[in-house]
C-alpha atoms as a PDB file:
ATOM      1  CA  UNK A   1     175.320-134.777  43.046  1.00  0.00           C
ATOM      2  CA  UNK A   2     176.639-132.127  45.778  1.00  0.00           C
ATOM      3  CA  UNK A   3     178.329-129.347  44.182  1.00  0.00           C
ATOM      4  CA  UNK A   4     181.291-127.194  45.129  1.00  0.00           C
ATOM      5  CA  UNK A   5     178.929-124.237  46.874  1.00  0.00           C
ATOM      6  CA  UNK A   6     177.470-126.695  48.457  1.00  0.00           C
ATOM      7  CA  UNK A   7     179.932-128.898  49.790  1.00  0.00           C
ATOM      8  CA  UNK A   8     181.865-125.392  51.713  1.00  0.00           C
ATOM      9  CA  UNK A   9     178.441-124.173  52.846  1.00  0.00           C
ATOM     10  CA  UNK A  10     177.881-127.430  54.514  1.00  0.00           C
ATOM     11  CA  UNK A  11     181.203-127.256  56.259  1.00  0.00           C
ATOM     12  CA  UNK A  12     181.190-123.550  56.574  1.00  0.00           C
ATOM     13  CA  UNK A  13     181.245-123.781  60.884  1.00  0.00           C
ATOM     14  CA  UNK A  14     184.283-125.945  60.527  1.00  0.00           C
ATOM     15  CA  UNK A  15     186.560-123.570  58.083  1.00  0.00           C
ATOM     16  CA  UNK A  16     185.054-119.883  59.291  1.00  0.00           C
ATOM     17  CA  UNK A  17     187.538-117.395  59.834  1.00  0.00           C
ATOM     18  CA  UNK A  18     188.468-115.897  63.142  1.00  0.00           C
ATOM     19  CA  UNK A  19     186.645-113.097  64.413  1.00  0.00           C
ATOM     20  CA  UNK A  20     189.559-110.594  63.760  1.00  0.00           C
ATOM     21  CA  UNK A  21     190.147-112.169  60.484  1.00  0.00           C
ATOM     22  CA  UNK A  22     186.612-111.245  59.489  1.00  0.00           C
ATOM     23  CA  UNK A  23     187.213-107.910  61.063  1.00  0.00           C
ATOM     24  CA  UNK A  24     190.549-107.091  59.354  1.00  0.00           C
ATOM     25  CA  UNK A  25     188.867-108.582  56.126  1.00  0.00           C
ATOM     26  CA  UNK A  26     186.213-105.846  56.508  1.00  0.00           C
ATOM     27  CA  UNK A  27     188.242-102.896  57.586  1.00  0.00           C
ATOM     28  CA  UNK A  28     191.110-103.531  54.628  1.00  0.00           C
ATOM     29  CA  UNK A  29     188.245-102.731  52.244  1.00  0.00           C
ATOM     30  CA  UNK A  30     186.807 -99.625  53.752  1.00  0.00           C
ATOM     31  CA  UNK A  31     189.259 -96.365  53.440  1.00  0.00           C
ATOM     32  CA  UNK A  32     188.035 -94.907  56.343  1.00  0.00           C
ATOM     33  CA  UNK A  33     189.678 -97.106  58.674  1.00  0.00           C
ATOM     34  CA  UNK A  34     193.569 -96.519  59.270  1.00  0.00           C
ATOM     35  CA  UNK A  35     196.581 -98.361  60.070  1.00  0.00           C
ATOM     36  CA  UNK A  36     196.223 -97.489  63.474  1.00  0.00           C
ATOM     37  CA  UNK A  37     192.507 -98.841  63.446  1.00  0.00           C
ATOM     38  CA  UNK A  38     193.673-101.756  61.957  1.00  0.00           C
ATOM     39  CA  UNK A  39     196.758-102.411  64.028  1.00  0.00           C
ATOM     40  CA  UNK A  40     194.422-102.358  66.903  1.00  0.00           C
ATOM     41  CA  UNK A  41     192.298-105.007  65.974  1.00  0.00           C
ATOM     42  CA  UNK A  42     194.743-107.226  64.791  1.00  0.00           C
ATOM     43  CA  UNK A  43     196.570-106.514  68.179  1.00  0.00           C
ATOM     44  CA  UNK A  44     194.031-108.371  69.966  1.00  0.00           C
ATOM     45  CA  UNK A  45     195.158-111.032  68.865  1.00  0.00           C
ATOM     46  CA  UNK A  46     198.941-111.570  70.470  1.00  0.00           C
ATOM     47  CA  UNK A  47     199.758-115.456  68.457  1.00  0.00           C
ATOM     48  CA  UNK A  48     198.775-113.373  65.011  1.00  0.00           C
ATOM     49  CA  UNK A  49     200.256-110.014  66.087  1.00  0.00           C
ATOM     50  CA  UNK A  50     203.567-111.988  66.584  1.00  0.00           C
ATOM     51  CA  UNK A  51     203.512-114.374  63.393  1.00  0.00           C
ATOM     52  CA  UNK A  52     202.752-110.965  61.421  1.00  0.00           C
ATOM     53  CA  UNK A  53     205.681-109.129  62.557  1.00  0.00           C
ATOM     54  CA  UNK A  54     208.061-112.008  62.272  1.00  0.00           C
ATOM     55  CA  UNK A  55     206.977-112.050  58.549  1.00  0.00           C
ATOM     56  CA  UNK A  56     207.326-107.931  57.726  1.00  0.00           C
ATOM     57  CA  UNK A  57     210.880-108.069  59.248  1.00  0.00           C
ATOM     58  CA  UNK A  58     211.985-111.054  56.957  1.00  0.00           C
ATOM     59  CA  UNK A  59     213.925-110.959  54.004  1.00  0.00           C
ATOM     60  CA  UNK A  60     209.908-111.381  52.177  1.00  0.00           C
ATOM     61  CA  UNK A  61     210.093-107.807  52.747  1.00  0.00           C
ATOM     62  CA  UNK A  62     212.934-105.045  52.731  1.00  0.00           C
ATOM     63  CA  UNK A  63     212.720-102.350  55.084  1.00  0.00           C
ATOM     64  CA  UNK A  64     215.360-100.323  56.439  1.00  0.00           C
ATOM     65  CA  UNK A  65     214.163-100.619  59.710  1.00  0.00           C
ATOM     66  CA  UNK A  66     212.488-102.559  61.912  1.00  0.00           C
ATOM     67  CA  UNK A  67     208.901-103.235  62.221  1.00  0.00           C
ATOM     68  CA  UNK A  68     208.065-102.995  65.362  1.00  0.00           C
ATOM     69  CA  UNK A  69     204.232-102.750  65.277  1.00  0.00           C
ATOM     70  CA  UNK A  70     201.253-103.446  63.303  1.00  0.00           C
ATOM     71  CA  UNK A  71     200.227-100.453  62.106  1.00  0.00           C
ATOM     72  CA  UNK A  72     203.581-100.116  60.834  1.00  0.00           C
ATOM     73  CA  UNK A  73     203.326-103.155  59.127  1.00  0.00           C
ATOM     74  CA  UNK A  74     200.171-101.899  57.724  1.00  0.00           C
ATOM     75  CA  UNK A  75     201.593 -98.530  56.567  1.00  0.00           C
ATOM     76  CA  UNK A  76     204.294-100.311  55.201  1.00  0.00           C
ATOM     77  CA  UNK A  77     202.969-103.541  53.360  1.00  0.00           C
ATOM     78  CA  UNK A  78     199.373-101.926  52.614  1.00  0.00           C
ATOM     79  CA  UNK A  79     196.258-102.551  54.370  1.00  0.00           C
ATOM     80  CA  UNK A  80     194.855-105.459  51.820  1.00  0.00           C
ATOM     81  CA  UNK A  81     198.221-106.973  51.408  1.00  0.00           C
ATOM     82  CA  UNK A  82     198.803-107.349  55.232  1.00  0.00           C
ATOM     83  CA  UNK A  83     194.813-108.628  54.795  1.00  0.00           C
ATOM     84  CA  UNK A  84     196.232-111.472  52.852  1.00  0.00           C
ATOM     85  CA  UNK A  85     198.883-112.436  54.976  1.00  0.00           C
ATOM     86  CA  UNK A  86     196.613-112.493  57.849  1.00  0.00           C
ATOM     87  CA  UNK A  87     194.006-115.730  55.864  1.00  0.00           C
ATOM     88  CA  UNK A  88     196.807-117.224  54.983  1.00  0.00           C
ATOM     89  CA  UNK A  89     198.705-117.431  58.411  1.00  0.00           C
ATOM     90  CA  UNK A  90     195.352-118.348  59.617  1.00  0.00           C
ATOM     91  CA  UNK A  91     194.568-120.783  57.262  1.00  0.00           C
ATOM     92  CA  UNK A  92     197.875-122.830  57.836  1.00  0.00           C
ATOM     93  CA  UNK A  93     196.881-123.166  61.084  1.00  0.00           C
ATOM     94  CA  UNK A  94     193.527-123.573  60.802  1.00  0.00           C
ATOM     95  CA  UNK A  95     194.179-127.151  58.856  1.00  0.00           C
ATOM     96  CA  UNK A  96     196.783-128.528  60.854  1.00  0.00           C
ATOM     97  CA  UNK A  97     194.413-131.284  62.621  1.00  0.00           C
ATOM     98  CA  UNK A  98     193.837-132.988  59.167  1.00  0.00           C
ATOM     99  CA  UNK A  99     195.066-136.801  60.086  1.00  0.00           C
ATOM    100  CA  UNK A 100     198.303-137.417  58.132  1.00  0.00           C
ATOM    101  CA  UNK A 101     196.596-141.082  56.906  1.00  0.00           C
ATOM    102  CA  UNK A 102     194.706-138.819  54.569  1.00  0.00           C
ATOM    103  CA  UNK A 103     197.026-136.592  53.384  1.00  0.00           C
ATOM    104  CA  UNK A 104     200.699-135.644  54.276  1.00  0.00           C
ATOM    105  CA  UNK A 105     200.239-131.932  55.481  1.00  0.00           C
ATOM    106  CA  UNK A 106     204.015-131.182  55.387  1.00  0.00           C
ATOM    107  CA  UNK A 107     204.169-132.072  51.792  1.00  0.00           C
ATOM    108  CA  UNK A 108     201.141-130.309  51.547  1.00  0.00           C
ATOM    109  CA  UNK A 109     202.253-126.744  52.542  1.00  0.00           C
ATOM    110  CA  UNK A 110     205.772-127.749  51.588  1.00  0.00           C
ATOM    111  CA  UNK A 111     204.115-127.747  47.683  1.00  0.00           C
ATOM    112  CA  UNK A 112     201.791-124.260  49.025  1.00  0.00           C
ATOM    113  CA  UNK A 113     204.593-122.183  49.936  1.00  0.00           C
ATOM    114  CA  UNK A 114     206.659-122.882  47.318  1.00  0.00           C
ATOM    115  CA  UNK A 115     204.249-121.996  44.770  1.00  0.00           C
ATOM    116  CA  UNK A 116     203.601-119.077  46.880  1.00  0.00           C
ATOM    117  CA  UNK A 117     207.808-118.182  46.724  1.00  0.00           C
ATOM    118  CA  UNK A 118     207.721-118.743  42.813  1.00  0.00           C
ATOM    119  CA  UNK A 119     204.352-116.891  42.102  1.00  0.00           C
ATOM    120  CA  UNK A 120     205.709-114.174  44.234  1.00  0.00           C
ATOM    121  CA  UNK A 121     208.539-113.816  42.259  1.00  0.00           C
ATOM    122  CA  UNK A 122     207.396-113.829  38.706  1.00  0.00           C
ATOM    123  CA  UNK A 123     205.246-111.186  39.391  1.00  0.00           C
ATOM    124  CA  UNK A 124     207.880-108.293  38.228  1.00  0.00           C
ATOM    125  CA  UNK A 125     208.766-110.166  35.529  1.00  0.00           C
ATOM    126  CA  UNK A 126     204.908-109.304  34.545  1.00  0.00           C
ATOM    127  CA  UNK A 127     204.415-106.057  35.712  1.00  0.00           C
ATOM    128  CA  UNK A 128     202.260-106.953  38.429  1.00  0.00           C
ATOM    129  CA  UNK A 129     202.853-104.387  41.457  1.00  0.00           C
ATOM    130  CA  UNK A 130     202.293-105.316  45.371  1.00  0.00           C
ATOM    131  CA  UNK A 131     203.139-109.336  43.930  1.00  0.00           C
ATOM    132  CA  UNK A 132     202.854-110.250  47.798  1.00  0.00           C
ATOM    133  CA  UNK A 133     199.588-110.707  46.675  1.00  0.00           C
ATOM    134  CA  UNK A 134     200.847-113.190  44.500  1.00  0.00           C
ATOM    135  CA  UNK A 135     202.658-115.166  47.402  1.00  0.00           C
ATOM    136  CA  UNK A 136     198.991-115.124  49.066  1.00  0.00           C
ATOM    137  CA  UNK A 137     197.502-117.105  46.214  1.00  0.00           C
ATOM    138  CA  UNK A 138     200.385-119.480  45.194  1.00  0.00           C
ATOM    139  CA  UNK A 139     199.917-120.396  48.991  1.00  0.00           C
ATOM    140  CA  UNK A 140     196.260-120.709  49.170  1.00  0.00           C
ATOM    141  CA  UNK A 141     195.735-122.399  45.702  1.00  0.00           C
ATOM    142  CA  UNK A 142     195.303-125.586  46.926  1.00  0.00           C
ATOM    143  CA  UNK A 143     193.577-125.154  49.774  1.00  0.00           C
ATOM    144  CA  UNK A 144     190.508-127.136  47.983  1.00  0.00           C
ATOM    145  CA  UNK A 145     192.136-130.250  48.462  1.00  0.00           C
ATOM    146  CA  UNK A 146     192.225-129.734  52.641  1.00  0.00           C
ATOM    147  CA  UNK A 147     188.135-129.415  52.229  1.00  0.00           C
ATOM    148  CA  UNK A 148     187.205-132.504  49.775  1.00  0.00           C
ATOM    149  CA  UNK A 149     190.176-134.395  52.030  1.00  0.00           C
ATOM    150  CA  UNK A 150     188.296-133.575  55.556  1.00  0.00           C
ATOM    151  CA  UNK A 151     184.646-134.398  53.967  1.00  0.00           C
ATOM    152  CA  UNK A 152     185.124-136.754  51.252  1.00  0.00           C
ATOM    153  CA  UNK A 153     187.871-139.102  52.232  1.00  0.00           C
ATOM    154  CA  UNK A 154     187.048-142.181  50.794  1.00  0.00           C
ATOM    155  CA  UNK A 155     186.456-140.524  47.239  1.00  0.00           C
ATOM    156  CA  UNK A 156     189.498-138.744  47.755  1.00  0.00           C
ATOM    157  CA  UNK A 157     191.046-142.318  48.176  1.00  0.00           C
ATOM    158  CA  UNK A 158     189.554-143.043  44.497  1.00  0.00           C
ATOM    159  CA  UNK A 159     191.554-139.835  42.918  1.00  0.00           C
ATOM    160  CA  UNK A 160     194.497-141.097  44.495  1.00  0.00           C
ATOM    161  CA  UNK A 161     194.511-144.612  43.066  1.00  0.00           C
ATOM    162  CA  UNK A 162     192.875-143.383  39.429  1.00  0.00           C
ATOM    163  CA  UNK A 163     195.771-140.595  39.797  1.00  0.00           C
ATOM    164  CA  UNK A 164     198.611-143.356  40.373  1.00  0.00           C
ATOM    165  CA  UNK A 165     196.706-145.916  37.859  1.00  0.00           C
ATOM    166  CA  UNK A 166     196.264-143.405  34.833  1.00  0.00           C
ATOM    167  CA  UNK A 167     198.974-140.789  35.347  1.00  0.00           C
ATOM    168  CA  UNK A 168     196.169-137.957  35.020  1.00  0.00           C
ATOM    169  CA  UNK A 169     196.529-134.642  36.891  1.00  0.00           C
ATOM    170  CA  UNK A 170     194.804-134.908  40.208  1.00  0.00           C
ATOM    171  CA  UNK A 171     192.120-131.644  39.472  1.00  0.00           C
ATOM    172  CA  UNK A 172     190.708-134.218  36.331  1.00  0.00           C
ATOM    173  CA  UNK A 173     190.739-137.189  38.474  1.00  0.00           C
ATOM    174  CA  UNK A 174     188.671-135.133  40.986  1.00  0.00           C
ATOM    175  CA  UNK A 175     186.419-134.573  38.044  1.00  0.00           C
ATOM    176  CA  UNK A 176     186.559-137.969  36.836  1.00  0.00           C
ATOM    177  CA  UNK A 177     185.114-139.715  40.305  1.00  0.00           C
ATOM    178  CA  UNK A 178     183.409-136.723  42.321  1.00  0.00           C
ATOM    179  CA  UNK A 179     182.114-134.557  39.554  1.00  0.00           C
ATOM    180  CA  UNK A 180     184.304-131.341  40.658  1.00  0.00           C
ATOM    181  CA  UNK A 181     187.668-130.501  41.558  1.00  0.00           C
ATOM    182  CA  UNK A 182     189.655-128.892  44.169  1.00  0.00           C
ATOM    183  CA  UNK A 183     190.416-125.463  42.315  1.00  0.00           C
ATOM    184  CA  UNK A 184     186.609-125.472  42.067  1.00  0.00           C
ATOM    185  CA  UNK A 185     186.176-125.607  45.878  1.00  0.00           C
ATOM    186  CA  UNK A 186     188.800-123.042  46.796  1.00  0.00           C
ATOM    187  CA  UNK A 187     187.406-120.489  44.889  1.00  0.00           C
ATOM    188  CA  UNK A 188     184.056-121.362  46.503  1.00  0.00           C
ATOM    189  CA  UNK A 189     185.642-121.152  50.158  1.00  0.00           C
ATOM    190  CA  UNK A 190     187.379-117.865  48.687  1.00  0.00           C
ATOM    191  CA  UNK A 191     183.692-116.492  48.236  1.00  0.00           C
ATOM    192  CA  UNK A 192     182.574-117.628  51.828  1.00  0.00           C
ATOM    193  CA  UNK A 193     185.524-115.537  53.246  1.00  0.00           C
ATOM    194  CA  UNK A 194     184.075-112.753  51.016  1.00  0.00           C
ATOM    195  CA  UNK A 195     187.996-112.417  50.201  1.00  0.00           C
ATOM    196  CA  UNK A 196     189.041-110.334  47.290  1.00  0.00           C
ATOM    197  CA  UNK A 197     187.166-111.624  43.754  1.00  0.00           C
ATOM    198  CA  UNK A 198     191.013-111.682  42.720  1.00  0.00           C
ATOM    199  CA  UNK A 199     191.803-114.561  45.031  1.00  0.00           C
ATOM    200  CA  UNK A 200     187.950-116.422  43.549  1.00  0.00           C
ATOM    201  CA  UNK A 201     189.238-116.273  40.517  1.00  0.00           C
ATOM    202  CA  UNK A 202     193.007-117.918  41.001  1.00  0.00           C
ATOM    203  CA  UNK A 203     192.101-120.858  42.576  1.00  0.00           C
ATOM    204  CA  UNK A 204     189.144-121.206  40.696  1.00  0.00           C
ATOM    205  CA  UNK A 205     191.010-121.404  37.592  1.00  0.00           C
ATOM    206  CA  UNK A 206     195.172-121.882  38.329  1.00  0.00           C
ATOM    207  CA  UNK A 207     194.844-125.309  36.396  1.00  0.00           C
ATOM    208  CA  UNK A 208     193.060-123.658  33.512  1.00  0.00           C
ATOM    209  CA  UNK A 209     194.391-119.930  33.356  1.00  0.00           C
ATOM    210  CA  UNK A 210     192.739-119.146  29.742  1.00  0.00           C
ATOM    211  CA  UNK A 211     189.187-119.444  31.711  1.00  0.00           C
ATOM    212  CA  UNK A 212     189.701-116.528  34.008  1.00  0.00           C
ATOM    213  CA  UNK A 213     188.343-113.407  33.020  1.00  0.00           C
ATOM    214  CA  UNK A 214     189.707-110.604  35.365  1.00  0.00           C
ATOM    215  CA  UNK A 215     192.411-111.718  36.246  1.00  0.00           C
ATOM    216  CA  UNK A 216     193.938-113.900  34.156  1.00  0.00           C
ATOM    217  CA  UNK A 217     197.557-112.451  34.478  1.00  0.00           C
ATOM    218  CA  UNK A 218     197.410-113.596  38.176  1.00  0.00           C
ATOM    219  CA  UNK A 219     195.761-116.457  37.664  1.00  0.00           C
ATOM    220  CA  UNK A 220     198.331-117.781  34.819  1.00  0.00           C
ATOM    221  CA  UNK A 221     201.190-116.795  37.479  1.00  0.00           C
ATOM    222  CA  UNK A 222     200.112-119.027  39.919  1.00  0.00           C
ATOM    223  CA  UNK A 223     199.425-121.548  37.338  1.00  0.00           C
ATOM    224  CA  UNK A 224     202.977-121.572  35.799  1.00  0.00           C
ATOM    225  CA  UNK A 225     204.162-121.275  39.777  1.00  0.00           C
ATOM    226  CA  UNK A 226     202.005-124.422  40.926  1.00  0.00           C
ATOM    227  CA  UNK A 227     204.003-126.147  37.810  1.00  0.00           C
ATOM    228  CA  UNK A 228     207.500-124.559  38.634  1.00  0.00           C
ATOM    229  CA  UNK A 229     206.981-125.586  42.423  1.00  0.00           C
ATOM    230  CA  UNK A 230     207.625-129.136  41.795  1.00  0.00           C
ATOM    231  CA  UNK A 231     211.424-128.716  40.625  1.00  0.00           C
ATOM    232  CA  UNK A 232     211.984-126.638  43.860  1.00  0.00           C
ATOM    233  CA  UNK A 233     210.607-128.968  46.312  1.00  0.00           C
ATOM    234  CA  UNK A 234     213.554-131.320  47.882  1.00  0.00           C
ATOM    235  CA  UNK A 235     210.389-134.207  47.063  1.00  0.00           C
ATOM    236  CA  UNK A 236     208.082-132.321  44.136  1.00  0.00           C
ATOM    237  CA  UNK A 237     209.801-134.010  40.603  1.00  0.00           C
ATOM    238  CA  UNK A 238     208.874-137.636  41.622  1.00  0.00           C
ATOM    239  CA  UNK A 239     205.707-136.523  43.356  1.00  0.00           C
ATOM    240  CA  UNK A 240     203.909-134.554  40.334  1.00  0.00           C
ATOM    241  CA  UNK A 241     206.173-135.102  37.388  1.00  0.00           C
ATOM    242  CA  UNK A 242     202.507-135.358  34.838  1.00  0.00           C
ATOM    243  CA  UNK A 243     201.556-131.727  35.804  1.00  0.00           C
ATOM    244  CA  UNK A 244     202.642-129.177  32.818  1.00  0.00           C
ATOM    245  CA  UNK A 245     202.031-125.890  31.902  1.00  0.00           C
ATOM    246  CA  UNK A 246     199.381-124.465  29.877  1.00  0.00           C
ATOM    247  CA  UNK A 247     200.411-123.243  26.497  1.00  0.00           C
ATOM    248  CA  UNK A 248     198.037-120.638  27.214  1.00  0.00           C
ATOM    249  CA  UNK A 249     199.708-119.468  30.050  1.00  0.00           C
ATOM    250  CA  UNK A 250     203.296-118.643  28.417  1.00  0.00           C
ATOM    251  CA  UNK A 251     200.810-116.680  26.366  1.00  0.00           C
ATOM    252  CA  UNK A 252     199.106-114.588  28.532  1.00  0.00           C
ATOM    253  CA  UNK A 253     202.470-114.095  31.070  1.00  0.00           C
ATOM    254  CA  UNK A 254     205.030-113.521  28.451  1.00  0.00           C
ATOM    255  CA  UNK A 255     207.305-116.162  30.232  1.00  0.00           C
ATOM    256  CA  UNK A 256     209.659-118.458  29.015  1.00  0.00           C
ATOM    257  CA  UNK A 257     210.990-121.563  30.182  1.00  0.00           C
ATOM    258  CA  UNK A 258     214.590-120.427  30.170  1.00  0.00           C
ATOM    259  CA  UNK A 259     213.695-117.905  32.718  1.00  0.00           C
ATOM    260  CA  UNK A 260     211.622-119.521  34.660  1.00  0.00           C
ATOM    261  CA  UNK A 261     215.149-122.026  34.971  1.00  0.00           C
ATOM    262  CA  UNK A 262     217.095-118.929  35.620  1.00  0.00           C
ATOM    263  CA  UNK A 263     214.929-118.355  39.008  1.00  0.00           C
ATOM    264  CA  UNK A 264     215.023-121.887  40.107  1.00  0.00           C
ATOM    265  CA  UNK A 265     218.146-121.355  42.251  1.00  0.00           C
ATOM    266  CA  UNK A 266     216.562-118.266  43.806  1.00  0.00           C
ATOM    267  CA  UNK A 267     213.544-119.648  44.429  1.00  0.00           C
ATOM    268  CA  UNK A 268     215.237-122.702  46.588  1.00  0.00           C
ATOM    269  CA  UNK A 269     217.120-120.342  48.863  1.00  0.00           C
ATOM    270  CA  UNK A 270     213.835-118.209  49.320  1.00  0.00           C
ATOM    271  CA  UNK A 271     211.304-121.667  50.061  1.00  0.00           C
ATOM    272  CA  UNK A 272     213.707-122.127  52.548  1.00  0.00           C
ATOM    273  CA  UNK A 273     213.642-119.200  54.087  1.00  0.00           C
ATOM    274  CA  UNK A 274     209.257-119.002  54.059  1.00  0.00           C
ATOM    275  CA  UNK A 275     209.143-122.624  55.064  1.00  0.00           C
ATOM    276  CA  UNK A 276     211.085-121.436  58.269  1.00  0.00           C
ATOM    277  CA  UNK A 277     208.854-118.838  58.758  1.00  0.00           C
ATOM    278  CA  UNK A 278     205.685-120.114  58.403  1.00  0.00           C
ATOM    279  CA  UNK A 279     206.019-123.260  59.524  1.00  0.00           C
ATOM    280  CA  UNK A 280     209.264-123.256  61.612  1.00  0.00           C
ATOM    281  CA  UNK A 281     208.240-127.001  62.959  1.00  0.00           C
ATOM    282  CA  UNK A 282     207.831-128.560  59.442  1.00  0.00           C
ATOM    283  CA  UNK A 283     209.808-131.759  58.791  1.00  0.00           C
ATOM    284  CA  UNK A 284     212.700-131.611  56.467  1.00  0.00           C
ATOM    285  CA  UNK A 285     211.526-133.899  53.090  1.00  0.00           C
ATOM    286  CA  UNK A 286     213.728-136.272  51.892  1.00  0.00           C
END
C-alpha cells in the first residue's frame, strides 16, 4: 500500500516549485536578506512580479498608498507573508492543466479561495496577527485532492461514487478505498516545499483540528472556514451539505455559529472580490 510520502515523492518533478519560489522560500526564512534582496529575486520573474502587486494594492490589503514595487510589498506585507502569497499564486497556476473530466477546477478553487476569504477573516476574531497567513492555508487546504486526482484517477472515481452512495465526507471515503486522504497528502507536499511546519500541520489536520499539536488555533480556523465556505459559494450548499464542524473546533477557536452567520454577508462580497483577482478568467457558478 503506497503511502502519502510516497505518493508526492513519486510525483515530486511534476509539482516542484519554481526556481524563484524555492529562492524566495529560502530567503523569507533567513534575516539577513532584505526586502530589497527579496524584491530582486522575485523581480525576475515579470508574470509573478505583476500578479503580486495586483494583490498588495487590493482591498486584501489597506495601504494608503500605492504599491508600486516588490520590496515595498515586502516591507509592507512581511517577508514570510508575501512568501505565502507567492506558493499559492504559483500553485493555482501550477494545476490548471488537470482535465476537467476528473475534477471541475473552477469549483475547485471557487471552494479554495473562499475558505481562504473566511479563514482570513476569523483570524481577529481569535487573536491571530498577520491572518494573511490564514488566507494562504484556507486556499491551499485542499490542494491534496489536485495530487491523488492527477495520479490516482480511477480510485478517485471510487470516492466519488462511495461519497454520493453513503453521504460520507470525501477525506473518510479517501480512507475508506485508498487507505489515506487528501489532508494527509497536502501536508506531505507542504513538507516537500519545505514550507512553514505551520502550513504541514493545517492541511494535515483541517478535517480533524483536535489532532494538531502546534498549531491547532490555525488549524481549527481553516477547519471551521473549509465548513463555512460552502454557504458562501453561489454552488457550495448542494455540493457539500454532509461536511460539519468539529465540536472540537468551536472549542479550541472560541467561535460561535451566530457569528460565524454574522460574517457570511462579508465574506460573499470579499470571495468576489479574490476570485477576481486570482483567477480573473474563472467561470461564474450557477
Amino acid at each position: 500500500m503506497m503511502t502519502p510520502h510516497e505518493l508526492v515523492k513519486g510525483i515530486s518533478g511534476l509539482v516542484s516549485l519554481p526556481e524563484v519560489c524555492v529562492r524566495v522560500n529560502e530567503m523569507a526564512e533567513n534575516p539577513r536578506y532584505s526586502a530589497s534582496d527579496i524584491g530582486r529575486v522575485i523581480g525576475q520573474d515579470a508574470a509573478l512580479t505583476a500578479r503580486l502587486l495586483k494583490i498588495a494594492n487590493s482591498p486584501f490589503y489597506s495601504h494608503v498608498s500605492r504599491v508600486d514595487t516588490v520590496s515595498r510589498a515586502v516591507t509592507l506585507i512581511g517577508a514570510r507573508e508575501l512568501r505565502d502569497l507567492v506558493v499559492a499564486t504559483s500553485a493555482l497556476r501550477m494545476f490548471s492543466g488537470i482535465p476537467s473530466t476528473l475534477v471541475d477546477m473552477d469549483s475547485f478553487w471557487r471552494h479554495s479561495i473562499c475558505c481562504g476569504v473566511v479563514a482570513k477573516m476569523l483570524g481577529p476574531h481569535c487573536g491571530v496577527l498577520h491572518s494573511e497567513r490564514l488566507f494562504v492555508a484556507g486556499l491551499l487546504h485542499d490542494v491534496g485532492h489536485l495530487i491523488m486526482y492527477t495520479k490516482m484517477a480511477e480510485l478517485m472515481k471510487v470516492v466519488g461514487v462511495r461519497v454520493r452512495d453513503s453521504g460520507i465526507p470525501a477525506y473518510l471515503a479517501e480512507r475508506d478505498v485508498i487507505g489515506f486522504d487528501h489532508a494527509q497528502v497536502g501536508g506531505e507536499l507542504m513538507r516537500l516545499w519545505r514550507l512553514p511546519e505551520s502550513l504541514q500541520e493545517v492541511l494535515e489536520f483541517h478535517h480533524e483540528p483536535g489532532k494538531a499539536e502546534q498549531y491547532s488555533l490555525e488549524t481549527a480556523i481553516v477547519h471551521i472556514a473549509g465548513v463555512a465556505a460552502n454557504q458562501v459559494e453561489p454552488d457550495g450548499a448542494r455540493k457539500k451539505a454532509t461536511e460539519t464542524v468539529d465540536p472540537v473546533a468551536w472549542e479550541i477557536t472560541g467561535l460561535t455559529e451566530d457569528l460565524i452567520e454574522s460574517i457570511l454577508p462579508e465574506a460573499r462580497a470579499r470571495f468576489v472580490e479574490a476570485q477576481l483577482l486570482l483567477l480573473p478568467g474563472m467561470r461564474a457558478a450557477h
